[in-house]
C-alpha atoms as a PDB file:
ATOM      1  CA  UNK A   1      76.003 105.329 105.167  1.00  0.00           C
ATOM      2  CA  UNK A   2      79.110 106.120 103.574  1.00  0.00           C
ATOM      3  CA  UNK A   3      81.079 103.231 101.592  1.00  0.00           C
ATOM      4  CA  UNK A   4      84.265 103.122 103.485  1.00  0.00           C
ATOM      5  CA  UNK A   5      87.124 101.805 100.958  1.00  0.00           C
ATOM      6  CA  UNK A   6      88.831  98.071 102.480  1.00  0.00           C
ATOM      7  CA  UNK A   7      92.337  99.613 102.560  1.00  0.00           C
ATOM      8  CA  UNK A   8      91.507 102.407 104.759  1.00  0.00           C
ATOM      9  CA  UNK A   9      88.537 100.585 107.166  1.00  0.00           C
ATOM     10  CA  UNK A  10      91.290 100.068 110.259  1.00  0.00           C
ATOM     11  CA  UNK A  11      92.551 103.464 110.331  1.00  0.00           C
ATOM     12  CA  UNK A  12      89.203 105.029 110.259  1.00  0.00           C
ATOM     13  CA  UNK A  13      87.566 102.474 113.168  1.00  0.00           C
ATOM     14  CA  UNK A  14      90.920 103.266 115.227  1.00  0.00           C
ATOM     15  CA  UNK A  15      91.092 106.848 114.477  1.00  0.00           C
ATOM     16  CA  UNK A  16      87.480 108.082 113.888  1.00  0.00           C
ATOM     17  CA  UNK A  17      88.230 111.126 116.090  1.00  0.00           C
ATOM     18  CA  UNK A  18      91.187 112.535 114.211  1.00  0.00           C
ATOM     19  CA  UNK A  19      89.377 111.746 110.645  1.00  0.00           C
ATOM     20  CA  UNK A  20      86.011 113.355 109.241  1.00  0.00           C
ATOM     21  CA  UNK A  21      84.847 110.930 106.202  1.00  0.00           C
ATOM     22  CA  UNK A  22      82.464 112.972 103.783  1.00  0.00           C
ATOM     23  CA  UNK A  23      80.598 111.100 101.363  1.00  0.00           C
ATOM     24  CA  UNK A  24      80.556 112.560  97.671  1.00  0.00           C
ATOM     25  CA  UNK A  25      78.984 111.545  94.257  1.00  0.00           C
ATOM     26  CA  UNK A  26      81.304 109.659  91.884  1.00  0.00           C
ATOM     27  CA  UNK A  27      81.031 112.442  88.947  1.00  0.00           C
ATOM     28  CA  UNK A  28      82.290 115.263  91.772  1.00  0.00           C
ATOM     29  CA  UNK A  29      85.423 113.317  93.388  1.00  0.00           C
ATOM     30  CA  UNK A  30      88.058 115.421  91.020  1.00  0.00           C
ATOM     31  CA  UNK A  31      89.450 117.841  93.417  1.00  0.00           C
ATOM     32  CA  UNK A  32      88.073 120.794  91.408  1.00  0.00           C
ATOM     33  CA  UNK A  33      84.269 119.690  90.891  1.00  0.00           C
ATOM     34  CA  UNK A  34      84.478 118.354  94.510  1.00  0.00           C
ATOM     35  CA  UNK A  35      85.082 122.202  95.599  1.00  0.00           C
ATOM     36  CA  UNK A  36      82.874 123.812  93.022  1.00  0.00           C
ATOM     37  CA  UNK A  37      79.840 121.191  93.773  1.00  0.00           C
ATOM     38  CA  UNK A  38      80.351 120.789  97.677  1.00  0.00           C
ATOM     39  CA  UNK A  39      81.982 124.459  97.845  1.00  0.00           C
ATOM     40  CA  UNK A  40      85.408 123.491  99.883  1.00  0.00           C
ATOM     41  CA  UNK A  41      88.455 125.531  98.962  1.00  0.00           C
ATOM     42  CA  UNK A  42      91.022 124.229  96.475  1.00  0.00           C
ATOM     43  CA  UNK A  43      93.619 125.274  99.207  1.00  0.00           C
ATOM     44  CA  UNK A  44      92.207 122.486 101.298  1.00  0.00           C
ATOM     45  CA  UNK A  45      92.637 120.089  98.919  1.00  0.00           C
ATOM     46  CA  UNK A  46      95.338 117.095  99.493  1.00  0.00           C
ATOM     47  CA  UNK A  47      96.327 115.630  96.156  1.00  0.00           C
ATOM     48  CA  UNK A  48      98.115 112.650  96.440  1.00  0.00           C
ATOM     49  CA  UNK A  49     100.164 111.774  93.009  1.00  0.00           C
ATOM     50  CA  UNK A  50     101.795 108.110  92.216  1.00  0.00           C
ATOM     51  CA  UNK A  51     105.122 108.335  91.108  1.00  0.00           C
ATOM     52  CA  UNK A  52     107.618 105.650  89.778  1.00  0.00           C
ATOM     53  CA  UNK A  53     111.380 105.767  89.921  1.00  0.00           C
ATOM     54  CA  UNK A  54     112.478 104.019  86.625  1.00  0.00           C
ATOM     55  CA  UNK A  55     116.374 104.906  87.426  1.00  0.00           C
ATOM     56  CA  UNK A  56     119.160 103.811  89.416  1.00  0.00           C
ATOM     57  CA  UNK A  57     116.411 101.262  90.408  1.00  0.00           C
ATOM     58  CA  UNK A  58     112.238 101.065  90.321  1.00  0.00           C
ATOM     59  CA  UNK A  59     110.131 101.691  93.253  1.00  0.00           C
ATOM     60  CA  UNK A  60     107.167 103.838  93.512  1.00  0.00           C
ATOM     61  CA  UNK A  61     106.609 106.700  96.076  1.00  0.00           C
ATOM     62  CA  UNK A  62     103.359 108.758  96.994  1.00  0.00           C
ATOM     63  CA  UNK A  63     104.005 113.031  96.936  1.00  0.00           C
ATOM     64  CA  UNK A  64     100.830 114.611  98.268  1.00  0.00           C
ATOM     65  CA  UNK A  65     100.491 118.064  97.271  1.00  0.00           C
ATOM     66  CA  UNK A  66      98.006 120.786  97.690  1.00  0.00           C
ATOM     67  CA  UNK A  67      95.357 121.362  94.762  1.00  0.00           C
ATOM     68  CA  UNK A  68      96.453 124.839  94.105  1.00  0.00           C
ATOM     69  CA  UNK A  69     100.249 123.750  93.602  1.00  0.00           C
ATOM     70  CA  UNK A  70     102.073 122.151  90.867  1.00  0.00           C
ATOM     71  CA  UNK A  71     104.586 119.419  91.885  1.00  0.00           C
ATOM     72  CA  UNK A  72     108.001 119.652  91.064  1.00  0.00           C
ATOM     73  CA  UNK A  73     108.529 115.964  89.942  1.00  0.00           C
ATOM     74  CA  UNK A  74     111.660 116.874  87.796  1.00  0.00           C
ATOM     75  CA  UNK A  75     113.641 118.644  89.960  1.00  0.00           C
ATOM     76  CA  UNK A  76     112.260 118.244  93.784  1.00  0.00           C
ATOM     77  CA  UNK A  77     110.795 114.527  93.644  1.00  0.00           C
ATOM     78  CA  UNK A  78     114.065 113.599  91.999  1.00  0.00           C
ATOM     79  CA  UNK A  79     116.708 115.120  94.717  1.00  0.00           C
ATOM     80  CA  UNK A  80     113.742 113.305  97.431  1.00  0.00           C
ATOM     81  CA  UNK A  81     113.781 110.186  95.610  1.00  0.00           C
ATOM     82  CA  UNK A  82     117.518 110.246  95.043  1.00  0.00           C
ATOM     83  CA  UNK A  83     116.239 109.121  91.477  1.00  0.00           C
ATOM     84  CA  UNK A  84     117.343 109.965  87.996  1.00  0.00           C
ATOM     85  CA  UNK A  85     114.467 109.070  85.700  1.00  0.00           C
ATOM     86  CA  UNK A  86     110.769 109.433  87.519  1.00  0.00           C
ATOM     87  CA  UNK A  87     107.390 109.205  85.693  1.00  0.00           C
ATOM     88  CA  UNK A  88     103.590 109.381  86.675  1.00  0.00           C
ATOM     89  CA  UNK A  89     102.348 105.726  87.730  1.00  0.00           C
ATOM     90  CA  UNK A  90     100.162 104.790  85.119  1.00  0.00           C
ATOM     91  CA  UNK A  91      96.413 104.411  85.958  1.00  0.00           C
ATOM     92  CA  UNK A  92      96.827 100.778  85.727  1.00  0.00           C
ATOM     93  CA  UNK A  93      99.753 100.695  87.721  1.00  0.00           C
ATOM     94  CA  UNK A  94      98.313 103.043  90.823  1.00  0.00           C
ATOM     95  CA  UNK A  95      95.069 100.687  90.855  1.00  0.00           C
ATOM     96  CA  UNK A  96      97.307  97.417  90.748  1.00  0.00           C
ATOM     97  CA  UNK A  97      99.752  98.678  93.762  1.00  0.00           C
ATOM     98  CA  UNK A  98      97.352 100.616  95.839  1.00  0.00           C
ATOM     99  CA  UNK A  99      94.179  98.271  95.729  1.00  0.00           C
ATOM    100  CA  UNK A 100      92.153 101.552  95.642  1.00  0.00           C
ATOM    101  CA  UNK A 101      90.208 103.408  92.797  1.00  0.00           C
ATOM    102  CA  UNK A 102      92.226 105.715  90.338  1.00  0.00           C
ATOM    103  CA  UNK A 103      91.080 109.513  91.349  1.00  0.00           C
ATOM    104  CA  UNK A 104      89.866 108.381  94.767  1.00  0.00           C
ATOM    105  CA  UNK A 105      93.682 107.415  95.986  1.00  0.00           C
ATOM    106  CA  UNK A 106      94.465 107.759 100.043  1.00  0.00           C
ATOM    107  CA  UNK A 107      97.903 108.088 100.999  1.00  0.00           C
ATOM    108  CA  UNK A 108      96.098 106.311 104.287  1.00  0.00           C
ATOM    109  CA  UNK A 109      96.049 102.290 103.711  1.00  0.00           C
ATOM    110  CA  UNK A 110      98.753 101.744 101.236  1.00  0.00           C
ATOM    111  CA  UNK A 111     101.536  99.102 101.239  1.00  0.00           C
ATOM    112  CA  UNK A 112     104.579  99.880 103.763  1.00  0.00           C
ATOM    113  CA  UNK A 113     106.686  99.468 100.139  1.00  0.00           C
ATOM    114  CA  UNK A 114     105.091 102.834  99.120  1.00  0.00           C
ATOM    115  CA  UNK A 115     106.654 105.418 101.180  1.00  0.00           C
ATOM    116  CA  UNK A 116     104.619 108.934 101.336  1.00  0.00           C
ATOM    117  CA  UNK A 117     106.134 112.674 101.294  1.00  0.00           C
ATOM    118  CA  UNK A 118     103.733 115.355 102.033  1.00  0.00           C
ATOM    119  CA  UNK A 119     104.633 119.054 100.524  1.00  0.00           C
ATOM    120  CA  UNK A 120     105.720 121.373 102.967  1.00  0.00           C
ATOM    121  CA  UNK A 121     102.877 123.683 101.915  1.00  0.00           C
ATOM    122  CA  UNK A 122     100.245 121.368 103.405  1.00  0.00           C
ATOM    123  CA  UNK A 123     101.096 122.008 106.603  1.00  0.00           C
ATOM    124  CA  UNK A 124     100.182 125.170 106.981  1.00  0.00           C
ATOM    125  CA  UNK A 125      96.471 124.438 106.187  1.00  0.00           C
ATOM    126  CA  UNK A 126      94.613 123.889 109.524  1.00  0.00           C
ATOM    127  CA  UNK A 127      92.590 121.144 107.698  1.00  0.00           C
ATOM    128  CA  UNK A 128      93.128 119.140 104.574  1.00  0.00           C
ATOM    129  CA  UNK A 129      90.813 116.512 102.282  1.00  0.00           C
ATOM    130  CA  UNK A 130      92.345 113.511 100.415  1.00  0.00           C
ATOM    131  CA  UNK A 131      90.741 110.768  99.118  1.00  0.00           C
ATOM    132  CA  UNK A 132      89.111 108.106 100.639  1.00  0.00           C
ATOM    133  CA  UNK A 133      90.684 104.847  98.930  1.00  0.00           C
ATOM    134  CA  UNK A 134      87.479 105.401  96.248  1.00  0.00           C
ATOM    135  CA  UNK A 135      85.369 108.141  94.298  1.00  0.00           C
ATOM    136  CA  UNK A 136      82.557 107.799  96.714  1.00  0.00           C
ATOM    137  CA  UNK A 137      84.631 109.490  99.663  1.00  0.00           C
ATOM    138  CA  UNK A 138      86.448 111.979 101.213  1.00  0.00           C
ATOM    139  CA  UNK A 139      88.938 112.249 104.604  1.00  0.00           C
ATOM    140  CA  UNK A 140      89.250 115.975 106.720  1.00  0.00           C
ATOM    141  CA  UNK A 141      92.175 115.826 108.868  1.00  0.00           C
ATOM    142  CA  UNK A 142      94.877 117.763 110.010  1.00  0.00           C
ATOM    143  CA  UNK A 143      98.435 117.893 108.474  1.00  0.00           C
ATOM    144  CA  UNK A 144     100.142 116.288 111.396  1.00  0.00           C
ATOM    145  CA  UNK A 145      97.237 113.783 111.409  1.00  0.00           C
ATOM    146  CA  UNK A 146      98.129 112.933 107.952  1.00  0.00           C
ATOM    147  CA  UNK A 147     101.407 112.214 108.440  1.00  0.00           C
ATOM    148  CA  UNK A 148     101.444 111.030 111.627  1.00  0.00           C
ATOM    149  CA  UNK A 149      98.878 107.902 110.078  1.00  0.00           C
ATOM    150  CA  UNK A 150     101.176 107.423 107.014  1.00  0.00           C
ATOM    151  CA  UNK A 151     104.829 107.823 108.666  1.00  0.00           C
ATOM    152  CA  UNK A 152     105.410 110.727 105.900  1.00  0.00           C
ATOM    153  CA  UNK A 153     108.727 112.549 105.549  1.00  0.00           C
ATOM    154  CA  UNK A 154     107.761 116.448 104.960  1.00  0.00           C
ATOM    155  CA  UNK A 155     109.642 117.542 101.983  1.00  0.00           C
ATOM    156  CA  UNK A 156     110.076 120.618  99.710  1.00  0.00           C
ATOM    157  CA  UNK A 157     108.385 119.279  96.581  1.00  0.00           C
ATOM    158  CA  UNK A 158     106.380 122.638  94.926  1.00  0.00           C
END
């Protein structure tokens, strides 16, 4: 049976059509050993990154991204965010305000504070994988699904 994280248990139970959990080992759950061990593409891949907005004011936003692009946090995520100074959430700081584990973060289950922005890019993939809330699983959905379950905006962040 596959652990299903707290903070994503209603979504799944209401939307277990639209959502394909995988279960995965702990020591494969980083996007690239997840594809080389369980042989998905990278391309499929959903990263979702923590980000904090230190300047005009603090808030913290979610940019999911796919695995074989490089987000644009200086320049893109700061015109999105309307921010001036953004940084990485710290490990600590991801853990605290998601209540999931650090390298097993959904964008699905996360505080309405947190607001989500999907790349552009992601869309055109016919099916993604993000993270399951832990280490232990994995999501498949569709784009839309995605951000149809977390409200996203679709932005230009790569």
């Amino acid at each position: 049976m596959v652990d299903i994280h707290k903070t994503v248990e209603n979504i799944y139970s209401e939307n277990q059509e639209n959502l394909e959990i995988f279960e995965c080992k702990d020591e494969f759950s980083d996007t690239q050993s997840f594809c080389d061990h369980y042989g998905y593409k990278i391309e499929d891949s959903c990263n979702a990154i923590l980000i904090k907005s230190k300047k005009p004011e603090e808030f913290y936003a979610l940019f999911c991204v796919l695995g074989v692009d490089r987000l644009d946090v200086n320049h893109k995520g700061k015109i999105v965010l309307n921010s001036k100074k953004l940084s990485f959430a710290s490990r600590e700081e991801a853990e605290l305000l998601t209540e999931q584990t650090y390298g097993g973060i959904s964008p699905l289950g996360l505080p309405e504070n947190i607001k989500i922005y999907v790349d552009k890019n992601v869309m055109n993939r016919e099916k993604v994988f993000i993270g399951g809330g832990n280490r232990v699983s994995k999501f498949f959905l569709s784009p839309e699904t995605l951000v149809k379950l977390t409200n996203a905006s679709i932005e230009d962040l790569t």
